[in-house]
PDB file of N, CA and C in Angstrom:
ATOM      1  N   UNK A   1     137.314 -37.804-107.825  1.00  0.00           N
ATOM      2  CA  UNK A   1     136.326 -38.701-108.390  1.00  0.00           C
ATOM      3  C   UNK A   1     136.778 -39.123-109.791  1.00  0.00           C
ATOM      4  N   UNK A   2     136.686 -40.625-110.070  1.00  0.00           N
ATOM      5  CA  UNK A   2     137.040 -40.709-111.154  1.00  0.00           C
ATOM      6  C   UNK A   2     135.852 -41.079-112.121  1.00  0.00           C
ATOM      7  N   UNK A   3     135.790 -40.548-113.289  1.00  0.00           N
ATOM      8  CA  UNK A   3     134.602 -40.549-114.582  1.00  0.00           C
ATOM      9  C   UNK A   3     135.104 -41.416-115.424  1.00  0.00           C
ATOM     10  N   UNK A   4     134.392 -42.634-116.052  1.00  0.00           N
ATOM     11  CA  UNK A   4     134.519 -42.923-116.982  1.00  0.00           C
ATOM     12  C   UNK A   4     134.060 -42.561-118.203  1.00  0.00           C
ATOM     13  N   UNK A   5     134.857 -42.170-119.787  1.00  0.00           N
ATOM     14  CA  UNK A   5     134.531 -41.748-120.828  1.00  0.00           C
ATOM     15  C   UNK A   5     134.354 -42.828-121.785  1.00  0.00           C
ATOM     16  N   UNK A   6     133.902 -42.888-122.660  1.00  0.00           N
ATOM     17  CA  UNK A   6     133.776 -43.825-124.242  1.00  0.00           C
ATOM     18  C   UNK A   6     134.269 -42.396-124.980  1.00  0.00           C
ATOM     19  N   UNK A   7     135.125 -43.038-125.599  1.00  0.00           N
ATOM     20  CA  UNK A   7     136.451 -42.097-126.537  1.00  0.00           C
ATOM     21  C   UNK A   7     136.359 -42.881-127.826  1.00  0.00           C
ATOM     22  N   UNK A   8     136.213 -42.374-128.844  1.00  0.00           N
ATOM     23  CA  UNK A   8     136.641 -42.857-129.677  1.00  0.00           C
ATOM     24  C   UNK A   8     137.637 -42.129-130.939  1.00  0.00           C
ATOM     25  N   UNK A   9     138.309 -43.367-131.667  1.00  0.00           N
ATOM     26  CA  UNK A   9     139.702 -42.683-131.668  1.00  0.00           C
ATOM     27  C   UNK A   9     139.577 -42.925-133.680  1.00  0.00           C
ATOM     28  N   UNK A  10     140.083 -42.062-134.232  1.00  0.00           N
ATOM     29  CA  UNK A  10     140.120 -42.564-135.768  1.00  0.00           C
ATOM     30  C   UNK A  10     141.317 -42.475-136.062  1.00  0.00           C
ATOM     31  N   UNK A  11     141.628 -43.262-137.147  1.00  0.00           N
ATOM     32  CA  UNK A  11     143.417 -43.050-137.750  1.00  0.00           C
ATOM     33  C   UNK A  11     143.160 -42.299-139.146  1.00  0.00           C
ATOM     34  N   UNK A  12     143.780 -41.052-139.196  1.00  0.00           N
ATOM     35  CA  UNK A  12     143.996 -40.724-140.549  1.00  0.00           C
ATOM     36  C   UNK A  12     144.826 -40.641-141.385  1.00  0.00           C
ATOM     37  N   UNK A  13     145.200 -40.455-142.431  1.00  0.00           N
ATOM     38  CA  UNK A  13     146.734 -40.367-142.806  1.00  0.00           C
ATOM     39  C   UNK A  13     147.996 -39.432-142.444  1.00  0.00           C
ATOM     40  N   UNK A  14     146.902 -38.704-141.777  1.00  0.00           N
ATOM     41  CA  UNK A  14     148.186 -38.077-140.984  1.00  0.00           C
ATOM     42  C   UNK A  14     148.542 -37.590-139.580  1.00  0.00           C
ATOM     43  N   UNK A  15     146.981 -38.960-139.037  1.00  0.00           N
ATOM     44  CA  UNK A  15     147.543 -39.011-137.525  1.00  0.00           C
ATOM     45  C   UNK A  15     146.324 -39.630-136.608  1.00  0.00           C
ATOM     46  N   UNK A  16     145.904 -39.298-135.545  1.00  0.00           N
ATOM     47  CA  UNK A  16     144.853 -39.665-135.162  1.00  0.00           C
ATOM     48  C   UNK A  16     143.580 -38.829-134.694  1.00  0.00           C
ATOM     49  N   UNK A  17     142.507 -38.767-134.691  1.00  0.00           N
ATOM     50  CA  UNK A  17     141.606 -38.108-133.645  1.00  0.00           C
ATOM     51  C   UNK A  17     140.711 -38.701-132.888  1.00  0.00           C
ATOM     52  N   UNK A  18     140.901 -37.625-131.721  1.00  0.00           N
ATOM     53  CA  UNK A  18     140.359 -38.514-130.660  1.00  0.00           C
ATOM     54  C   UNK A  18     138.575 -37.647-129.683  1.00  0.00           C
ATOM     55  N   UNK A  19     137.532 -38.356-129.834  1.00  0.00           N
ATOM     56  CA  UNK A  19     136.722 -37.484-129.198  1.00  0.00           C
ATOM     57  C   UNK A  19     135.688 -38.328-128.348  1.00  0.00           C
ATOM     58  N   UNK A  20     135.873 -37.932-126.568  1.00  0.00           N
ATOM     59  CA  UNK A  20     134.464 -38.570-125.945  1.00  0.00           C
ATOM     60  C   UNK A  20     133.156 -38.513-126.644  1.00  0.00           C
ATOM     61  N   UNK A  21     132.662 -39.458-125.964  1.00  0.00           N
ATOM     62  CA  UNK A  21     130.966 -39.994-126.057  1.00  0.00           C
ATOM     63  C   UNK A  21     130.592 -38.955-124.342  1.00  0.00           C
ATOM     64  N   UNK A  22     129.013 -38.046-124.562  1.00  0.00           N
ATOM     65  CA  UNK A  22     128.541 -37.993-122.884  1.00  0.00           C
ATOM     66  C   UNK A  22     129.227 -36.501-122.566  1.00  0.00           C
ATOM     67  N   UNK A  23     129.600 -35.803-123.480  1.00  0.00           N
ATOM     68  CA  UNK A  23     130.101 -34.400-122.860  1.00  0.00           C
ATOM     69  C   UNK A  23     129.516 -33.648-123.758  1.00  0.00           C
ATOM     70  N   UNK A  24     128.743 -32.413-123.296  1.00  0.00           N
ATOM     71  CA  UNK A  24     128.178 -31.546-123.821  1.00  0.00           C
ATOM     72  C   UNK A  24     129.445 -30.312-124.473  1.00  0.00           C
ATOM     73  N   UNK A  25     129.262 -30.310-125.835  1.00  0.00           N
ATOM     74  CA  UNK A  25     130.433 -29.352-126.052  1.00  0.00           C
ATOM     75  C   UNK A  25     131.139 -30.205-127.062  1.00  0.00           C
ATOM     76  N   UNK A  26     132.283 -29.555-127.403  1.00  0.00           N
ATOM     77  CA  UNK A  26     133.320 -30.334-128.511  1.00  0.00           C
ATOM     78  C   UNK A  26     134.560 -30.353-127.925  1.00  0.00           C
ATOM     79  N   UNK A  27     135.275 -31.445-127.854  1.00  0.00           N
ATOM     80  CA  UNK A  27     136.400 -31.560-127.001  1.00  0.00           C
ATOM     81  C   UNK A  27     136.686 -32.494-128.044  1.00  0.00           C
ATOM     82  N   UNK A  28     138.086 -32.743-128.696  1.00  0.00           N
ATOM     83  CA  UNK A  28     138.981 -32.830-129.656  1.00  0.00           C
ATOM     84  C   UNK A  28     140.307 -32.972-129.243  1.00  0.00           C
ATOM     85  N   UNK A  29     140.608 -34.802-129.425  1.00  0.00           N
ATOM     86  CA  UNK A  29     142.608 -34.788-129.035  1.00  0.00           C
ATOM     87  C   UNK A  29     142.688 -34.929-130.396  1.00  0.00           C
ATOM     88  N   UNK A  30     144.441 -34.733-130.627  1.00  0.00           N
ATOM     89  CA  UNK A  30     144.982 -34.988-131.643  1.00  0.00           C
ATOM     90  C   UNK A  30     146.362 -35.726-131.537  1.00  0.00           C
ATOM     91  N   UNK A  31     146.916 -36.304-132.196  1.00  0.00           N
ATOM     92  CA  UNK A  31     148.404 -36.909-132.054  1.00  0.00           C
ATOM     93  C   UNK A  31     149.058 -37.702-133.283  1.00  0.00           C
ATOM     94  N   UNK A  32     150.190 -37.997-133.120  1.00  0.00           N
ATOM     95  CA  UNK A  32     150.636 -38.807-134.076  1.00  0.00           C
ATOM     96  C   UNK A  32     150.262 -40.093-134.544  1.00  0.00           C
ATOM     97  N   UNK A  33     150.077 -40.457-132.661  1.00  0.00           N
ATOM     98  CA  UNK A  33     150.064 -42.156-132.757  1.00  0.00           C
ATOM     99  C   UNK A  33     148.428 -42.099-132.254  1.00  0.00           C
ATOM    100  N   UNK A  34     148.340 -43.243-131.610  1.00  0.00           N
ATOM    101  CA  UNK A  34     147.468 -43.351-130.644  1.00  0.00           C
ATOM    102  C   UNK A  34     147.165 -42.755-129.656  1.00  0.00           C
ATOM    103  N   UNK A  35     148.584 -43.546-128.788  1.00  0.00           N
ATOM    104  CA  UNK A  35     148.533 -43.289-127.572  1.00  0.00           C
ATOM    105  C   UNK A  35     148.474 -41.668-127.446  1.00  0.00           C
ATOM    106  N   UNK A  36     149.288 -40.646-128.178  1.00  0.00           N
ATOM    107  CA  UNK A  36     148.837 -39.678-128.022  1.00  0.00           C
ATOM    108  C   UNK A  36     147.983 -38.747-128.150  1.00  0.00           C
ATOM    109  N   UNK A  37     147.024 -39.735-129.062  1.00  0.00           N
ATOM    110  CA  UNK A  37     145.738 -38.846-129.435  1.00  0.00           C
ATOM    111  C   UNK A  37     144.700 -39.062-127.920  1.00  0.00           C
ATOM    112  N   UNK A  38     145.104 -40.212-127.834  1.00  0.00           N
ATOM    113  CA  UNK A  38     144.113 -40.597-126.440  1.00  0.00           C
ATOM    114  C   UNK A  38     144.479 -39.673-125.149  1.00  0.00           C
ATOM    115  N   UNK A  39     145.820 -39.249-124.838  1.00  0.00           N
ATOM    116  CA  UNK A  39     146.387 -38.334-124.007  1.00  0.00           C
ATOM    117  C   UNK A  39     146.015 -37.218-123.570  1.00  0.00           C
ATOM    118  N   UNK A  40     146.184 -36.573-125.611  1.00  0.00           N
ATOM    119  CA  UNK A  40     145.811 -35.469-125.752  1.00  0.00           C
ATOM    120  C   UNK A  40     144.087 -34.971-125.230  1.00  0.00           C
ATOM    121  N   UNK A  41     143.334 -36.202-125.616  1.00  0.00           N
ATOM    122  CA  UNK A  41     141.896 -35.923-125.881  1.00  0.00           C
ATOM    123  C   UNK A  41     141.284 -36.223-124.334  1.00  0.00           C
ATOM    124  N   UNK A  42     142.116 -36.910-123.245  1.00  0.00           N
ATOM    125  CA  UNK A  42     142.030 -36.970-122.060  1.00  0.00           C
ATOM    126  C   UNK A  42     142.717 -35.708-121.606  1.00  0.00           C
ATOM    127  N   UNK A  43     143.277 -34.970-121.918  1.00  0.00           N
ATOM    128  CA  UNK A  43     143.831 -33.564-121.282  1.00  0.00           C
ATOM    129  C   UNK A  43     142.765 -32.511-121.364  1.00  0.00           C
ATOM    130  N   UNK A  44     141.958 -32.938-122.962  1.00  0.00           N
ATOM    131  CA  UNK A  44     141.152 -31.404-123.435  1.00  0.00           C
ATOM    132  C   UNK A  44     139.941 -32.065-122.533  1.00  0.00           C
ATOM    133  N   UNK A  45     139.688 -33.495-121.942  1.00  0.00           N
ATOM    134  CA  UNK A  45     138.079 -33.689-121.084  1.00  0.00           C
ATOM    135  C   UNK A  45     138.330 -32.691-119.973  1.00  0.00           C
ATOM    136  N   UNK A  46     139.521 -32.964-119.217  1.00  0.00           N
ATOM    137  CA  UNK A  46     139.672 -32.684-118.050  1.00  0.00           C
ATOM    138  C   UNK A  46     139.790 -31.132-118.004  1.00  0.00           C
ATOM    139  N   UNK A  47     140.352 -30.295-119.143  1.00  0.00           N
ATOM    140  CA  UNK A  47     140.293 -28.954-119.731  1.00  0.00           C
ATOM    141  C   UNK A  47     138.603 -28.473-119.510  1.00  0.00           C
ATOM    142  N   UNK A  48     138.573 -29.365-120.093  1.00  0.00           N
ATOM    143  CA  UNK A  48     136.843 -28.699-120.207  1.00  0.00           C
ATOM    144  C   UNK A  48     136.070 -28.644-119.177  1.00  0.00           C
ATOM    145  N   UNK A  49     135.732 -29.964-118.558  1.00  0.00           N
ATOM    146  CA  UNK A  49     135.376 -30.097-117.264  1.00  0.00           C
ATOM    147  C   UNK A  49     135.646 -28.746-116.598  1.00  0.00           C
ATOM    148  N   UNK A  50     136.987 -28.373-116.135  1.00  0.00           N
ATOM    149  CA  UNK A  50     137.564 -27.152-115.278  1.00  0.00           C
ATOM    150  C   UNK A  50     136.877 -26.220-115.712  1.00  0.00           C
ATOM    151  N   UNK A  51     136.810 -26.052-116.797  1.00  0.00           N
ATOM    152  CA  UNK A  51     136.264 -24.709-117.291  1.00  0.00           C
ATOM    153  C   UNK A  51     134.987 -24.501-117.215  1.00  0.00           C
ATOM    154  N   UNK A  52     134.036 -25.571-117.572  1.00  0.00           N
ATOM    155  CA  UNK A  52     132.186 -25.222-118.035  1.00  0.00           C
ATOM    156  C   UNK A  52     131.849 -25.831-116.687  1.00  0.00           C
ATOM    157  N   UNK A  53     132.400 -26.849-116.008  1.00  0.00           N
ATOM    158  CA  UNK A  53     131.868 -27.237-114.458  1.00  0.00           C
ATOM    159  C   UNK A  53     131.307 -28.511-114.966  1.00  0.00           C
ATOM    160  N   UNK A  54     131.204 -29.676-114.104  1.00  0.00           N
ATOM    161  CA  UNK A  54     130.604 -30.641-114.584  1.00  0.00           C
ATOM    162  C   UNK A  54     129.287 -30.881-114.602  1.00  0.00           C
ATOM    163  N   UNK A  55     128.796 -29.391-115.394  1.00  0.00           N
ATOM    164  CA  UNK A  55     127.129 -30.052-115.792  1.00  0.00           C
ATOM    165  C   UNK A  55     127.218 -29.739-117.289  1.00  0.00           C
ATOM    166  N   UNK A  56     128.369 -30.066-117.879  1.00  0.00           N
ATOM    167  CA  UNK A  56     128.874 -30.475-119.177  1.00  0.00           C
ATOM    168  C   UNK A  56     128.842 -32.051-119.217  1.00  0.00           C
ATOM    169  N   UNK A  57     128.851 -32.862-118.093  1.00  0.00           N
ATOM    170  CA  UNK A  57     128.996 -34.451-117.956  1.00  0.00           C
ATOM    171  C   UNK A  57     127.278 -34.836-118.487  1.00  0.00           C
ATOM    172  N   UNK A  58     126.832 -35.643-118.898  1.00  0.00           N
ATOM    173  CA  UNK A  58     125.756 -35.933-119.487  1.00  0.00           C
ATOM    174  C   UNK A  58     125.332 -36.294-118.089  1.00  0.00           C
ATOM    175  N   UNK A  59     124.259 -36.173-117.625  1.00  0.00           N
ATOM    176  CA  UNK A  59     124.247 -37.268-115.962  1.00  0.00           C
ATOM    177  C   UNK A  59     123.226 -38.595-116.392  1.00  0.00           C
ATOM    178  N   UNK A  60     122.628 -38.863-117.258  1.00  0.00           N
ATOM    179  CA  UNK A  60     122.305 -40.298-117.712  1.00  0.00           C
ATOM    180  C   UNK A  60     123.482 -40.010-118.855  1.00  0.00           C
ATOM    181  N   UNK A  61     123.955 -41.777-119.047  1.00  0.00           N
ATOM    182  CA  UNK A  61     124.979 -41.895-120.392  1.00  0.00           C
ATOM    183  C   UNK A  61     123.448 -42.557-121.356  1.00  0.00           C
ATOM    184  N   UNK A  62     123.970 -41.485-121.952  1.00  0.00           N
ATOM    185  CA  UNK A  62     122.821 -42.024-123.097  1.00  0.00           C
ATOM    186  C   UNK A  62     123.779 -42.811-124.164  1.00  0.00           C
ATOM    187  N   UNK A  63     124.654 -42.828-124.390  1.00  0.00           N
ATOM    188  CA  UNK A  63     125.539 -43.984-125.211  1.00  0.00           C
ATOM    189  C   UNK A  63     125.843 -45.277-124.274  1.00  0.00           C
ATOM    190  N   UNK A  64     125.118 -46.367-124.089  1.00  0.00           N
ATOM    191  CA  UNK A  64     126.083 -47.635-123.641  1.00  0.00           C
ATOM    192  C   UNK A  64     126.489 -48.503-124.272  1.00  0.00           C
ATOM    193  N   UNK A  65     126.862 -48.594-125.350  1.00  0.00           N
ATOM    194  CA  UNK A  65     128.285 -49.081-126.136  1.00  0.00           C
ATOM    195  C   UNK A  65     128.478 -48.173-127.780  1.00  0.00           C
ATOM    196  N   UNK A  66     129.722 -48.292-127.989  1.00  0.00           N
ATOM    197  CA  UNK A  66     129.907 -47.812-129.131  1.00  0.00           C
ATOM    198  C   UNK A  66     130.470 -48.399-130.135  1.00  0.00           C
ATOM    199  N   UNK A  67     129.701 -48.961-131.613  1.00  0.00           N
ATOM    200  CA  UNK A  67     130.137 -49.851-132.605  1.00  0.00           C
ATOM    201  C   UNK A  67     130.331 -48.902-133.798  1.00  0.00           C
ATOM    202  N   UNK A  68     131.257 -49.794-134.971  1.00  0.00           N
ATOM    203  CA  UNK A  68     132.312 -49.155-135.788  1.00  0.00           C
ATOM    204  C   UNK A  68     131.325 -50.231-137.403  1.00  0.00           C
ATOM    205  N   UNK A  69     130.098 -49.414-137.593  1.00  0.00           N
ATOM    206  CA  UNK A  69     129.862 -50.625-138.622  1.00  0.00           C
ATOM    207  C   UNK A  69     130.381 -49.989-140.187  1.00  0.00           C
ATOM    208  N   UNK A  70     130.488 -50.552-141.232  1.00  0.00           N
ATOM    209  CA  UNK A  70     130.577 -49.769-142.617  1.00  0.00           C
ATOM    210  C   UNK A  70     129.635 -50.424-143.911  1.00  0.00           C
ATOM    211  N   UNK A  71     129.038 -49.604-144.390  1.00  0.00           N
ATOM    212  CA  UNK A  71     127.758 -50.614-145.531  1.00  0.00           C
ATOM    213  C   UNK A  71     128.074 -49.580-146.609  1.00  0.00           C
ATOM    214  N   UNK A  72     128.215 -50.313-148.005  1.00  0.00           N
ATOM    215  CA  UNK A  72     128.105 -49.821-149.070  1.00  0.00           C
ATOM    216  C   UNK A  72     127.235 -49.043-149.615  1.00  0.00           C
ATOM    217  N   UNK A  73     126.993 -48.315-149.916  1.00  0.00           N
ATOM    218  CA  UNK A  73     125.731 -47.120-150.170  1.00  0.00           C
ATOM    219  C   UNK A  73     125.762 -46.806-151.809  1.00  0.00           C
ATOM    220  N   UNK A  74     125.048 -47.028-152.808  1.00  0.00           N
ATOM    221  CA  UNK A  74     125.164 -46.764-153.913  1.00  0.00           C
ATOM    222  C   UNK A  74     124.420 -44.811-153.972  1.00  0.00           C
ATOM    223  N   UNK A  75     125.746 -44.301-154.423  1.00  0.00           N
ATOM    224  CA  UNK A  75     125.407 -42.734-154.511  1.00  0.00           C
ATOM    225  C   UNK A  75     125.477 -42.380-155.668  1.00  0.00           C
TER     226      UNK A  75
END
């Protein structure tokens, strides 16, 4: 069966991280680039899954889309 995830991915200065939307738990890729943070962070879903069973999968997606906004905040 195949699952679709919402992943989202950040760049830092010294690489990337990568973490689904819809999974109960903390599941965490890491990599240089991209592509391997996305790899990585698709290895640790499927990790997890195996391990906790899939009633770690959210069964409503309570996220249906995911936006990237930024607002100035005087602190």
């Amino acid at each position: 069966m195949l699952q679709q995830f919402k992943i989202l991915v950040e760049k830092h200065p010294d690489g990337y991280v990568a973490y689904p939307l819809g999974l109960k738990g903390v599941v965490v890729g890491e990599g240089d680039t991209y592509e391997e943070a996305l790899a990585d962070v698709k290895s640790a879903i499927k990790f997890h899954i195996e391990t906790f069973g899939h009633q770690v999968i959210e069964s409503e997606p309570t996220v249906l889309e995911a936006f990237v906004a930024e607002a100035g905040i005087a602190v």
